[in-house]
C-alpha atoms as a PDB file:
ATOM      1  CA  UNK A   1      18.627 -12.888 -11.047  1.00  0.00           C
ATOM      2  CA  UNK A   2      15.737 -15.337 -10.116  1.00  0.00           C
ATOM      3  CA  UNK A   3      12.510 -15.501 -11.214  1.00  0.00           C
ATOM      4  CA  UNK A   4       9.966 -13.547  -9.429  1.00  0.00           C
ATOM      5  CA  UNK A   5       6.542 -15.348  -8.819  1.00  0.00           C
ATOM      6  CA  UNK A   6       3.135 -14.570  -9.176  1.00  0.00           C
ATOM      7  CA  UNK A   7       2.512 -15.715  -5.791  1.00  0.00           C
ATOM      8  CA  UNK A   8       5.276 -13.538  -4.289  1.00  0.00           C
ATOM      9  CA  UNK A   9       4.297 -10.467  -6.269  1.00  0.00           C
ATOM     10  CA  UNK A  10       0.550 -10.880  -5.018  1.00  0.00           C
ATOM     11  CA  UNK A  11       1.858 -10.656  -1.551  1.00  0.00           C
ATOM     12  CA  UNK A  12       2.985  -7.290  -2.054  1.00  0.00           C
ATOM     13  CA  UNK A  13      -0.156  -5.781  -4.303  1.00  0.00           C
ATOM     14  CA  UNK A  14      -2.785  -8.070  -4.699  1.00  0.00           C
ATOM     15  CA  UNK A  15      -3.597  -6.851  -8.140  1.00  0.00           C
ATOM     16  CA  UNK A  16      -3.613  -9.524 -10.922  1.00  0.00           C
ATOM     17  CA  UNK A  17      -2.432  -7.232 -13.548  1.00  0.00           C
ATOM     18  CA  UNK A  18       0.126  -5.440 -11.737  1.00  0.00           C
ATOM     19  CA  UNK A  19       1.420  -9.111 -11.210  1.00  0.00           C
ATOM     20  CA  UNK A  20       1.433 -10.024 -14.808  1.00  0.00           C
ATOM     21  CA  UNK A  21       2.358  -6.776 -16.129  1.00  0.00           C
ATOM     22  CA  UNK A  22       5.781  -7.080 -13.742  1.00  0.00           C
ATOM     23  CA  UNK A  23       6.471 -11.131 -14.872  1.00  0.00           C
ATOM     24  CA  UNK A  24       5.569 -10.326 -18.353  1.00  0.00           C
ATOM     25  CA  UNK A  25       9.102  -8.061 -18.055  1.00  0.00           C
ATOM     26  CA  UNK A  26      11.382 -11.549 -17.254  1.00  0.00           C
ATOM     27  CA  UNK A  27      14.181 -11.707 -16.987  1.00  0.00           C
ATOM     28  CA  UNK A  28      15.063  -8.759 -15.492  1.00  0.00           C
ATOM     29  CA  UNK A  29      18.973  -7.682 -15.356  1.00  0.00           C
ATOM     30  CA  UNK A  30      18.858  -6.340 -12.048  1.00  0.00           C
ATOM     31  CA  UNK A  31      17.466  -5.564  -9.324  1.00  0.00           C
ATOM     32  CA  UNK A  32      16.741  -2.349 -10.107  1.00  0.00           C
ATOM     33  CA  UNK A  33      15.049  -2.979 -13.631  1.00  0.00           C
ATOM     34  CA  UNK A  34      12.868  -5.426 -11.429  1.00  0.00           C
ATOM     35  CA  UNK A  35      11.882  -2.351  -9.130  1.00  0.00           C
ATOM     36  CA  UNK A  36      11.201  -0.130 -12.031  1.00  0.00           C
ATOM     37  CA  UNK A  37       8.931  -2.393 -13.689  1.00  0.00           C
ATOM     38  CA  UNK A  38       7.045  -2.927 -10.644  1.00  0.00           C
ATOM     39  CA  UNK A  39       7.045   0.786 -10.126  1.00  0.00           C
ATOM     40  CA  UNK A  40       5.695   1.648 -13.743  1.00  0.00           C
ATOM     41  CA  UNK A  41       3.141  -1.091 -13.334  1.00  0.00           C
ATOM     42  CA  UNK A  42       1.587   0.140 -10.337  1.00  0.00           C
ATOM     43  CA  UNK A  43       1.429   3.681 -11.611  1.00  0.00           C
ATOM     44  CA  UNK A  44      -2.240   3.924 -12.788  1.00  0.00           C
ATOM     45  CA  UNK A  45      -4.947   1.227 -11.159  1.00  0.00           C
ATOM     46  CA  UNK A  46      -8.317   1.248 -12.118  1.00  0.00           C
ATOM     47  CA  UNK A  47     -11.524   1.098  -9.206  1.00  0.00           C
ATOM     48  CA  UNK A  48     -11.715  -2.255  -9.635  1.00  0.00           C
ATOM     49  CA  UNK A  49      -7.834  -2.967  -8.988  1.00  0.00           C
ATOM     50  CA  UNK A  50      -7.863  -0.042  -5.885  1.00  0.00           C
ATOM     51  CA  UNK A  51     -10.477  -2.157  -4.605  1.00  0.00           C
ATOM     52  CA  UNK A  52      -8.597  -5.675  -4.935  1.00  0.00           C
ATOM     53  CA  UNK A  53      -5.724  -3.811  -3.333  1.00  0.00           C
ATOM     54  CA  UNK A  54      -7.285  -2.527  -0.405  1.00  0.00           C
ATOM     55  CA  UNK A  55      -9.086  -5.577   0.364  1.00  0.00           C
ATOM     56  CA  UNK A  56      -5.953  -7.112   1.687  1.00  0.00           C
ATOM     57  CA  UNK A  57      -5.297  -4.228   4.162  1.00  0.00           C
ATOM     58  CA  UNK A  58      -6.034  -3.792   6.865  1.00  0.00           C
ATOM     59  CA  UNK A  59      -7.036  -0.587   8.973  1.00  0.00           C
ATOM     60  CA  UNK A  60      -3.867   1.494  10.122  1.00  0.00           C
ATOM     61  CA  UNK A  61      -3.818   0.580  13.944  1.00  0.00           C
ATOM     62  CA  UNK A  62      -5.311  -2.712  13.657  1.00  0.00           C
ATOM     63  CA  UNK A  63      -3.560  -6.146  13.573  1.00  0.00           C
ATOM     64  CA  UNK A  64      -3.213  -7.361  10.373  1.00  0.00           C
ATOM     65  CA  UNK A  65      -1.078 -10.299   8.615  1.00  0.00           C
ATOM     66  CA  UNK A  66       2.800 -10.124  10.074  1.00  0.00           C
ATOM     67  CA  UNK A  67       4.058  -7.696   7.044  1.00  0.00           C
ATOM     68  CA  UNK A  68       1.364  -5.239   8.412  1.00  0.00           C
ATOM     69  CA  UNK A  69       2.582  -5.352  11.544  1.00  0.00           C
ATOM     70  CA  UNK A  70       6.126  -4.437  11.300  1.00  0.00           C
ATOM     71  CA  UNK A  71       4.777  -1.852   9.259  1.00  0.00           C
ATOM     72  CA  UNK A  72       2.832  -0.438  11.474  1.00  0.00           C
ATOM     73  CA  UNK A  73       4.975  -1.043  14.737  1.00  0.00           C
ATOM     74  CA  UNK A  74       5.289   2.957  15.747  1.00  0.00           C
ATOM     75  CA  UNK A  75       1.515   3.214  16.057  1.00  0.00           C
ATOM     76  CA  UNK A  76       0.381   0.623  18.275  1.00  0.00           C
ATOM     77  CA  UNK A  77      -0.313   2.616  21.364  1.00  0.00           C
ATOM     78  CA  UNK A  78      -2.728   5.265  19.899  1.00  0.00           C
ATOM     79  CA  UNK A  79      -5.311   2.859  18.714  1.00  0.00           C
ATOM     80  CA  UNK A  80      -8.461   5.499  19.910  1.00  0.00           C
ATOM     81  CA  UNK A  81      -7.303   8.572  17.691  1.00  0.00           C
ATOM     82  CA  UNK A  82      -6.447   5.802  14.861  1.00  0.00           C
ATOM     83  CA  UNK A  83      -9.765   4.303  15.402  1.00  0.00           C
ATOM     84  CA  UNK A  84     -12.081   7.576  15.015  1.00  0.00           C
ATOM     85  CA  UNK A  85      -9.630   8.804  12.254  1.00  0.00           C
ATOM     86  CA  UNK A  86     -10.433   5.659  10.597  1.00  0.00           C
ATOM     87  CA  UNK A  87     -13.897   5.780  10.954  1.00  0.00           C
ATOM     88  CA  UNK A  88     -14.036   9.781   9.743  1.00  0.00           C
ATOM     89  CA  UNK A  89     -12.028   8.337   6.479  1.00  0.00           C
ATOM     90  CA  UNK A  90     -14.660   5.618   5.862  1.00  0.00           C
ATOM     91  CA  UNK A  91     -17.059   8.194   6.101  1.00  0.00           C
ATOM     92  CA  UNK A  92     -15.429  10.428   4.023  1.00  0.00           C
ATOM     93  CA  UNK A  93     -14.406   8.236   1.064  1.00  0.00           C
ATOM     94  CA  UNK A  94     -15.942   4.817   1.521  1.00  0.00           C
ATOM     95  CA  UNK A  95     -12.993   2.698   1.491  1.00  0.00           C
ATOM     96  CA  UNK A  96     -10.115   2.046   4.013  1.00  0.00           C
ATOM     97  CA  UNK A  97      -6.978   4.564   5.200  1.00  0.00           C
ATOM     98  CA  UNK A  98      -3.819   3.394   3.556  1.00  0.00           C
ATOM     99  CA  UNK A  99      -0.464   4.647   3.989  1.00  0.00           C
ATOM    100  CA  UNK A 100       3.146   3.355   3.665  1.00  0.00           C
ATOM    101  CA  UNK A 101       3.340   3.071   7.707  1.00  0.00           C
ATOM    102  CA  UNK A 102       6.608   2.167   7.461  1.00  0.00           C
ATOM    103  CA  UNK A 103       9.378   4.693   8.370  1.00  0.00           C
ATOM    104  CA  UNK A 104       6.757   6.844  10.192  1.00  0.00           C
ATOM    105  CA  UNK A 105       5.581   7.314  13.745  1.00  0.00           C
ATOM    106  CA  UNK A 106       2.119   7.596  15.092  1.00  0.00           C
ATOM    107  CA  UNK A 107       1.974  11.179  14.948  1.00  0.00           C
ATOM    108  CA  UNK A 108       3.261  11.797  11.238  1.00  0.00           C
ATOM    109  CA  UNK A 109       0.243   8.722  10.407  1.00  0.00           C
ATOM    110  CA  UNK A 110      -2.275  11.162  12.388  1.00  0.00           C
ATOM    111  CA  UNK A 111      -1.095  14.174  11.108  1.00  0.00           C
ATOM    112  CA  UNK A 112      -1.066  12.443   7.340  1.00  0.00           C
ATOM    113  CA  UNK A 113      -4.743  11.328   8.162  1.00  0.00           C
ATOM    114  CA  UNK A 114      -6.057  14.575   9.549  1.00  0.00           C
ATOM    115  CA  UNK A 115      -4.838  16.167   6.070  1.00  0.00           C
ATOM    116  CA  UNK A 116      -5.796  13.669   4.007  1.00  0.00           C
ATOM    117  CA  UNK A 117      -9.264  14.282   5.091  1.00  0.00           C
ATOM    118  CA  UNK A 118      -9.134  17.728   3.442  1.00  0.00           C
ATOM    119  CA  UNK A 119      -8.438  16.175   0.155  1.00  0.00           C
ATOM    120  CA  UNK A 120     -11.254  15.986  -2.984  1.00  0.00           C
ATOM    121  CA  UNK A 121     -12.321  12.751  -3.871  1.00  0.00           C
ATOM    122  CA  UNK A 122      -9.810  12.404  -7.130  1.00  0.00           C
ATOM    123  CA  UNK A 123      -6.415  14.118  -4.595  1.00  0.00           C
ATOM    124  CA  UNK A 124      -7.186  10.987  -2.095  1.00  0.00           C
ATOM    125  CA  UNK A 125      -7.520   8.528  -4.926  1.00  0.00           C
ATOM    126  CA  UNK A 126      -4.024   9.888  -6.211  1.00  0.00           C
ATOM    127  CA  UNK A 127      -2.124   9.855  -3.098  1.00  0.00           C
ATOM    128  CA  UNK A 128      -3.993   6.458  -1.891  1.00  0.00           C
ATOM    129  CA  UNK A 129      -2.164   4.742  -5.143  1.00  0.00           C
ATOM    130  CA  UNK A 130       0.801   6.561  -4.393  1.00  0.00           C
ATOM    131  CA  UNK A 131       1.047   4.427  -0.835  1.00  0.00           C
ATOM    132  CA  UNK A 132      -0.077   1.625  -2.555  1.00  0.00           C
ATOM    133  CA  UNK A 133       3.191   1.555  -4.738  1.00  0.00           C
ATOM    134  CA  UNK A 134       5.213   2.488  -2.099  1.00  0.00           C
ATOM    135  CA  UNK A 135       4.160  -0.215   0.270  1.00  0.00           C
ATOM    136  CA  UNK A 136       4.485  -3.153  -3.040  1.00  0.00           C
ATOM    137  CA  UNK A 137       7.851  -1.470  -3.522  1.00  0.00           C
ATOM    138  CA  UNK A 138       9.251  -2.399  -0.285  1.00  0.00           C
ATOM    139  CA  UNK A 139       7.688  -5.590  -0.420  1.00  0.00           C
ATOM    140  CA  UNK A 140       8.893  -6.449  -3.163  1.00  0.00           C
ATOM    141  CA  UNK A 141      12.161  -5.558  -1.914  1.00  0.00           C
ATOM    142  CA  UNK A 142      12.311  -7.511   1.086  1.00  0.00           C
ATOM    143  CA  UNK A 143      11.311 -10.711  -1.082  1.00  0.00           C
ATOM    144  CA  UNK A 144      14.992 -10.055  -2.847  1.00  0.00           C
END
């Protein structure tokens, strides 16, 4: 198996650690030892790494870099509900919506926002690095 790079790595969580953590593992066997370790490493961030993370996402609905996109292909023609849900989220928890778009239509996004809303500030935190892994998991797997 090839060497993963930093640079590639970044490009699916832009947290430094996570990066190292995951090339400090080399060589990795397979595939699958390569997921795991990326998995493990992006199992607890701290503020400062949620915050590095979100910075290079951007709102659900809005055009972002071309991985965003395809992500987010299903919801691209209910912008308005996306756009107040977005701003109710801000609100709510001072920091952007995230969710592993991919595999999901506009209304399970809307439906996942509109519950997420209900969530305590520590819940949202949880399930916001839950999405975060899940969307550096499947970038990571299309690099391979």
């Amino acid at each position: 198996m090839t060497a993963t790079t930093r640079a590639t790595l970044l490009g699916c969580l832009s947290v430094p650690r996570w990066a190292d953590d995951v090339l400090a593992g080399q060589p990795y066997g397979d595939r699958a030892a390569l997921l795991a370790a990326a998995e493990a490493a992006a199992g607890d961030l701290s503020d400062e790494e949620l915050d590095q993370a979100l910075a290079g996402h951007p709102r659900i609905g809005e055009r972002g870099g071309a991985q965003s996109q395809r992500e987010q292909s299903g919801v691209r023609d209910t912008a308005g509900r996306l756009a107040a849900g977005n701003v109710a989220y801000e609100e709510r928890f001072g920091r952007v919506f995230l969710i592993r778009a991919a595999g999901r239509d506009a209304d399970e996004i809307l439906a996942e926002l509109d519950r997420r809303l209900g969530n305590d500030d520590a819940a949202e935190r949880a399930e916001t690095v839950g999405n975060l892994r899940e969307i550096a998991l499947l970038r990571l797997e299309a690099t391979l």
